[in-house]
Each structure stands twice: as C-alpha cells, then as structure tokens.
Protein backbone atom coordinates (compact mmCIF):
# COMPACT_ATOMS: atom_id res chain seq x y z
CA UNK A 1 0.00 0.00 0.00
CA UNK A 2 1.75 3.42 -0.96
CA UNK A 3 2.17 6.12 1.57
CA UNK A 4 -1.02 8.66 2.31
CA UNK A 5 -0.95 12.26 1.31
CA UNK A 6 0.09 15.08 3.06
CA UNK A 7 -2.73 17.09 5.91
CA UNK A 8 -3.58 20.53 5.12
CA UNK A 9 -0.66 21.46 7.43
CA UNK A 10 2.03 19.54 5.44
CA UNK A 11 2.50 16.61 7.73
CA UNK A 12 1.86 13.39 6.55
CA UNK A 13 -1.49 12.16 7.51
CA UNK A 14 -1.79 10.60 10.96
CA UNK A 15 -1.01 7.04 11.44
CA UNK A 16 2.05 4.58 11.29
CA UNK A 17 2.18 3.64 7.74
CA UNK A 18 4.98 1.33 6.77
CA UNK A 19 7.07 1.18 3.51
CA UNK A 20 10.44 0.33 2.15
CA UNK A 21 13.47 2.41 2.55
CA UNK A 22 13.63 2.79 -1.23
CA UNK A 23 9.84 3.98 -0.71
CA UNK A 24 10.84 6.72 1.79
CA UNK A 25 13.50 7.96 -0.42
CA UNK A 26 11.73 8.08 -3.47
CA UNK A 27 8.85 10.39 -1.60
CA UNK A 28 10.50 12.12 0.97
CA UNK A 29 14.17 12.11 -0.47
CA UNK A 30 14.24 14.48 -3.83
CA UNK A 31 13.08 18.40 -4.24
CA UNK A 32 15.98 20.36 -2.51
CA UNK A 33 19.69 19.65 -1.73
CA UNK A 34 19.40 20.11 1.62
CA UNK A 35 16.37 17.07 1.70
CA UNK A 36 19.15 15.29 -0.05
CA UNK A 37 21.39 15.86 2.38
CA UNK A 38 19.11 14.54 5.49
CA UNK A 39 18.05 11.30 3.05
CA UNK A 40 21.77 10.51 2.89
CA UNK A 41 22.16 10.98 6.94
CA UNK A 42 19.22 8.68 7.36
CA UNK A 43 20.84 5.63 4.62
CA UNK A 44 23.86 6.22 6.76
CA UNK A 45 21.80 5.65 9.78
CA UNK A 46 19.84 2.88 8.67
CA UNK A 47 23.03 0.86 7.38
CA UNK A 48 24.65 0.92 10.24
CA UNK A 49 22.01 0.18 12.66
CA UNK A 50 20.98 -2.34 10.07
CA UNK A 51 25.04 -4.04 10.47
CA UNK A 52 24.30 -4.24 14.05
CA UNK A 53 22.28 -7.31 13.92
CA UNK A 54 20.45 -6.18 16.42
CA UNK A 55 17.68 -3.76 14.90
CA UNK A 56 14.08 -4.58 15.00
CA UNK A 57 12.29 -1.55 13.95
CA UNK A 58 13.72 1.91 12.24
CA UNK A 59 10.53 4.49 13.04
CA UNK A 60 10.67 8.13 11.14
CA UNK A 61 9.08 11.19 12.17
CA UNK A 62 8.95 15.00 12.18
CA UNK A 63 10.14 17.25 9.27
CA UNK A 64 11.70 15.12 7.17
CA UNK A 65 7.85 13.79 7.06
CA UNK A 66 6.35 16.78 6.08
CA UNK A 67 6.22 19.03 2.58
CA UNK A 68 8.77 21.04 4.62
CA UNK A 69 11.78 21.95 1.60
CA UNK A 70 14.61 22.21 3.56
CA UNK A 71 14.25 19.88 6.83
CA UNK A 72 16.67 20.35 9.90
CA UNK A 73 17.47 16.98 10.57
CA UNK A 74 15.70 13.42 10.16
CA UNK A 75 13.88 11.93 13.62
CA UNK A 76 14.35 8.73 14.27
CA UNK A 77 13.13 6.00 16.96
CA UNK A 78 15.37 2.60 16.53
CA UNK A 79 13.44 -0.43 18.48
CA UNK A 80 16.67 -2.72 19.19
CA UNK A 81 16.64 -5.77 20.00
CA UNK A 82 16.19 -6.89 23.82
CA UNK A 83 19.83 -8.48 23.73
CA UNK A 84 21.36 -5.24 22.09
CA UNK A 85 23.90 -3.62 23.84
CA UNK A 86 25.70 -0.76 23.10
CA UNK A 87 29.60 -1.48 24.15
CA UNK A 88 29.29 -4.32 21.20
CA UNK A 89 28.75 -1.46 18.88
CA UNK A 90 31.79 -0.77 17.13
CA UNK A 91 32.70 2.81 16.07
CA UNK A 92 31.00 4.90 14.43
CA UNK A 93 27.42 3.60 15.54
CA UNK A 94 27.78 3.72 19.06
CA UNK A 95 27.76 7.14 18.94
CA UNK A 96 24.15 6.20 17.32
CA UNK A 97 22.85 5.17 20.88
CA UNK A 98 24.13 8.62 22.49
CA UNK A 99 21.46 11.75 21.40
CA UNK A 100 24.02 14.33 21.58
CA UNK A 101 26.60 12.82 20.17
CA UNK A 102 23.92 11.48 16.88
CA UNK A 103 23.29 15.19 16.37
CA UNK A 104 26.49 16.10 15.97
CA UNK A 105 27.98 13.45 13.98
CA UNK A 106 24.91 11.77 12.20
CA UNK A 107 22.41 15.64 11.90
CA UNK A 108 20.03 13.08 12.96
CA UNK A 109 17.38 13.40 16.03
CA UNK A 110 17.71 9.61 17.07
CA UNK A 111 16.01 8.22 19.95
CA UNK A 112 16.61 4.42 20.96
CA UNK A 113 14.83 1.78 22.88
CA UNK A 114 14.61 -2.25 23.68
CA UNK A 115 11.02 -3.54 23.84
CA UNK A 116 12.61 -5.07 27.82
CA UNK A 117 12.92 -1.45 28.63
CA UNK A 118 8.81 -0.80 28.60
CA UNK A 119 8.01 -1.80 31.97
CA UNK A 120 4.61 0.31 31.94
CA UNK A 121 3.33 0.17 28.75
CA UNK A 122 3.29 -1.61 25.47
CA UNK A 123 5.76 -0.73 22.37
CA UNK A 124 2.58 0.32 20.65
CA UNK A 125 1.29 2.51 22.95
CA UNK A 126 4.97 3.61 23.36
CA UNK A 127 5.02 4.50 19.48
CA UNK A 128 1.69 5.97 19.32
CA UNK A 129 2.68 8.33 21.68
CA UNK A 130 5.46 10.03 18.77
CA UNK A 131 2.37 10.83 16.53
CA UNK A 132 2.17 13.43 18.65
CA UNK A 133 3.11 16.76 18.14
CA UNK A 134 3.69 19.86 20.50
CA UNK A 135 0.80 21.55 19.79
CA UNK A 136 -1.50 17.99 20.43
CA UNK A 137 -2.29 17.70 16.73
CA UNK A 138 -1.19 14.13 15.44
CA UNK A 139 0.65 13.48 12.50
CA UNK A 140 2.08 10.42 10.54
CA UNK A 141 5.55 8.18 11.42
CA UNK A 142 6.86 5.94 8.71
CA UNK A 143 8.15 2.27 9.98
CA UNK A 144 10.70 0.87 7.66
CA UNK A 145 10.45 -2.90 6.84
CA UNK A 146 12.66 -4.54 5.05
C-alpha cells in the first residue's frame, strides 16, 4: 500500500504507515539539496544500525515527514533488540545510541529503545505516543520494513 498524502498542514497524515526504505527515499528524499542531504544521513543511519544485527524496527518522524523543503534533521526512533547492547557497537554507531553525540555526527534526532525497557506500557502505545506533536495535533511516522 503506498504512503497517504500530506494534511492541510504539510504533515503526513496521521497514522504509522509502513514502507520500504527505497519507498521513503523516493517520496521524501528528492526536491531540494538540503532534503538530499538529510536522506543521505538517514541511509547512513539505517546501514549501520541495520550491520548491528540487532535492529528490529527503524521508526521516522517530524520534518523530514512533512512538505517542509529544507528539513533540519531526520527523527528517528530505533526499536533494538532486547539483547542489544551498546559497548558491542563498534565505532561509528555507538555514537548512534548517544542523542548528543547522533546530532552532531549523524544531523540526525535519534532516539533508541529495547522492547525489555517498557516496563509500563506496550511498544505500541509507546510509538503511538510520537504521533504526537507539540501543539496535540497528530501526524504520521513511517516504519521501515525490510
């Protein structure tokens, strides 16, 4: 099933709606350099989380989902494995698993969980709750398969 359209605020309509990587890129990828230059963060990302073994779920969000032309950064939520840890991460994807340090070497907002780590609520509920946005409206994540 393709990706939805767009709300009449830009975002992508509300939901978790999943698709291939080479999906994502193909909608969200081409239009301005600087979209090109977040598309090629998030391959980075994706490949090297995707090395790891270890990744379950790669979740996108925010501006990179949105007609914005020229988004900041690419959001990201990484559902790992429950026997992933972190010091078996060899360099540079560790620094994948630390927020600051992802901003400043990936220009990625990347945000990282095992399912073991959800002692109060479900993963679902725990993913639902990034369709939210500041202002309480809901918008649309992507889940990657594949």
């Amino acid at each position: 099933m393709p990706l939805p359209g767009f709300n009449q605020t830009g975002d992508l309509a509300e939901g978790v709606h999943s698709a291939t990587m080479d999906e994502v890129i193909g909608r969200f990828g081409p239009g301005t350099a600087q979209r090109e230059a977040v598309t090629r963060r998030l391959l980075r990302i994706f490949e090297l989380t995707k090395g790891s073994g270890k990744l379950d779920r790669l979740l996108i969000f925010g501006s990179y989902l949105t007609t914005k032309p020229e988004p900041n950064d690419v959001d990201i939520i990484l559902v790992m494995s429950d026997d992933f840890r972190v010091e078996a991460c060899a360099q540079p994807a560790k620094q994948l698993f630390d927020h600051e340090q992802a901003a400043k070497a990936f220009g990625a907002s990347i945000f990282w969980i095992r399912p073991a780590m959800l002692f109060l609520d479900t993963l679902e509920k725990f993913l639902a709750h990034w369709q939210l946005k500041a202002d309480g409206t809901r918008r649309g994540i992507v889940e990657v398969r594949g």
